[in-house]
C-alpha atoms as a PDB file:
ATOM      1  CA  UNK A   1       0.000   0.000   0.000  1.00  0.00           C
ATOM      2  CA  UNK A   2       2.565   2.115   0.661  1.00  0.00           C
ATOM      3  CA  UNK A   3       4.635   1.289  -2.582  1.00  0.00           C
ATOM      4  CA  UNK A   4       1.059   2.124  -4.840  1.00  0.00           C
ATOM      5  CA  UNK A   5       0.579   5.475  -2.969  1.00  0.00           C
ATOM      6  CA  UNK A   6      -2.469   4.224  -0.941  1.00  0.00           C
ATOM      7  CA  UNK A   7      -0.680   5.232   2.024  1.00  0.00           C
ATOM      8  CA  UNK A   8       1.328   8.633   1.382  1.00  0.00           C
ATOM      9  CA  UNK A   9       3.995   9.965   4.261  1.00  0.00           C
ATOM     10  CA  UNK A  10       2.585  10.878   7.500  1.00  0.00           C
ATOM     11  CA  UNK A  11      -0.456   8.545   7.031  1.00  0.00           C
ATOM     12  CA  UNK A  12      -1.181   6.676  10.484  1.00  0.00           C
ATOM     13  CA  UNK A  13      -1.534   2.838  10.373  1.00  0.00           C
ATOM     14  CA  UNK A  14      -4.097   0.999  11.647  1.00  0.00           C
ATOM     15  CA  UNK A  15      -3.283  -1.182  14.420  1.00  0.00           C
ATOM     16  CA  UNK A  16      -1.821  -4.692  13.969  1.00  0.00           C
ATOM     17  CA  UNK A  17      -4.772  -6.690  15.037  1.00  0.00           C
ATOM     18  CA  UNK A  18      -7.076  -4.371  12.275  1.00  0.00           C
ATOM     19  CA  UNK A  19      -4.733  -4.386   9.746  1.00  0.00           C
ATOM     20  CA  UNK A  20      -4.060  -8.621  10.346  1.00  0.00           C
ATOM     21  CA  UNK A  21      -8.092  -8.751   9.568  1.00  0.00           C
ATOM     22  CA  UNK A  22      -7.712  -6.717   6.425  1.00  0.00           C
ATOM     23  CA  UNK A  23      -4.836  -8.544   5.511  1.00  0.00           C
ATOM     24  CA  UNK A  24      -5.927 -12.017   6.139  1.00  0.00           C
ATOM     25  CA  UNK A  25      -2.918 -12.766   8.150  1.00  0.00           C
ATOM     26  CA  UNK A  26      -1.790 -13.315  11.736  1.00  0.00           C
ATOM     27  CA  UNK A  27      -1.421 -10.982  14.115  1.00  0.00           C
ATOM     28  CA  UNK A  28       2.552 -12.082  14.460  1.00  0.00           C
ATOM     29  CA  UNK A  29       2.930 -11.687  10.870  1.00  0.00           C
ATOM     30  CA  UNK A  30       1.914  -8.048  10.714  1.00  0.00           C
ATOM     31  CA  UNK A  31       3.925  -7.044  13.838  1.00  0.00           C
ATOM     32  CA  UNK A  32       7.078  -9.099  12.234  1.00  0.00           C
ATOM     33  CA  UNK A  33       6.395  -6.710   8.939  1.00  0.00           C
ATOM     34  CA  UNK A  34       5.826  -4.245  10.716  1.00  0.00           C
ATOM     35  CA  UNK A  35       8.884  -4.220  12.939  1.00  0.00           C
ATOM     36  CA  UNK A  36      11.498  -4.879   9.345  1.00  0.00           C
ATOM     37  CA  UNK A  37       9.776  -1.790   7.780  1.00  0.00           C
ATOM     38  CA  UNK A  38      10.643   0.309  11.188  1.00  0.00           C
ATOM     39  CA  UNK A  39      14.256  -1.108  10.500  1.00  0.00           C
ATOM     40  CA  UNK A  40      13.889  -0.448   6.990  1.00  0.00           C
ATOM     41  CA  UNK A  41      13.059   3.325   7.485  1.00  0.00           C
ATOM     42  CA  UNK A  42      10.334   3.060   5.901  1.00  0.00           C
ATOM     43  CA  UNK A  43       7.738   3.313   9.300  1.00  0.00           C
ATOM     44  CA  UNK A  44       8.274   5.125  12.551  1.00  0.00           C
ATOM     45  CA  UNK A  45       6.241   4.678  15.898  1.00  0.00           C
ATOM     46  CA  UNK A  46       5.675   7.938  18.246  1.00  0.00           C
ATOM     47  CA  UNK A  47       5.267   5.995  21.470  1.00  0.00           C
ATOM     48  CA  UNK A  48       1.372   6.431  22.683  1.00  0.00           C
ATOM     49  CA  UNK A  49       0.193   7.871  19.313  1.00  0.00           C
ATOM     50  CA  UNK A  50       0.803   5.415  16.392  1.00  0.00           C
ATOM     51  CA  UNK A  51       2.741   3.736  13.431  1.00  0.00           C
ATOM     52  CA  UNK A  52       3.484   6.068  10.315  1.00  0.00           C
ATOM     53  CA  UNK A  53       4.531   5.613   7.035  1.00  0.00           C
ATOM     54  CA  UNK A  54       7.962   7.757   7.149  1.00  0.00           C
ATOM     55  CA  UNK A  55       8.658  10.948   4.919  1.00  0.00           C
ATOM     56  CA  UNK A  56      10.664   9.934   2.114  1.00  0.00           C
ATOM     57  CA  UNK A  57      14.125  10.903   1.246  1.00  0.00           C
ATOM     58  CA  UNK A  58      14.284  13.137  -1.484  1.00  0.00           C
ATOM     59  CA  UNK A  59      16.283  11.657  -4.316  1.00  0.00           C
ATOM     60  CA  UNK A  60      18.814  13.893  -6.338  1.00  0.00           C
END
């Protein structure tokens, strides 16, 4: 979603167990992907408000 543009920079995620429903996954599986994107640079987590999809780097 966040590779097609359906989730832009700054857009909040839904929690793991809402996005595991949409998803059809587990619970585990969505936290694991959840966690590599962090990692990755491509989330961040503000402790008691949410996961967001990161502000990109601008490319030169």
């Amino acid at each position: 979603m966040i590779d097609t543009g359906e989730l832009q920079p700054g857009a909040r995620l839904e929690g793991e167990r809402e996005l595991a429903e949409q998803l059809g996954v587990a619970v585990g599986s969505v936290r694991r992907a959840v966690k590599e994107l962090r990692e990755a640079g491509v989330l961040v987590t503000l402790a008691a408000k949410g996961t967001y999809v990161a502000e990109r780097a601008t490319e030169n």
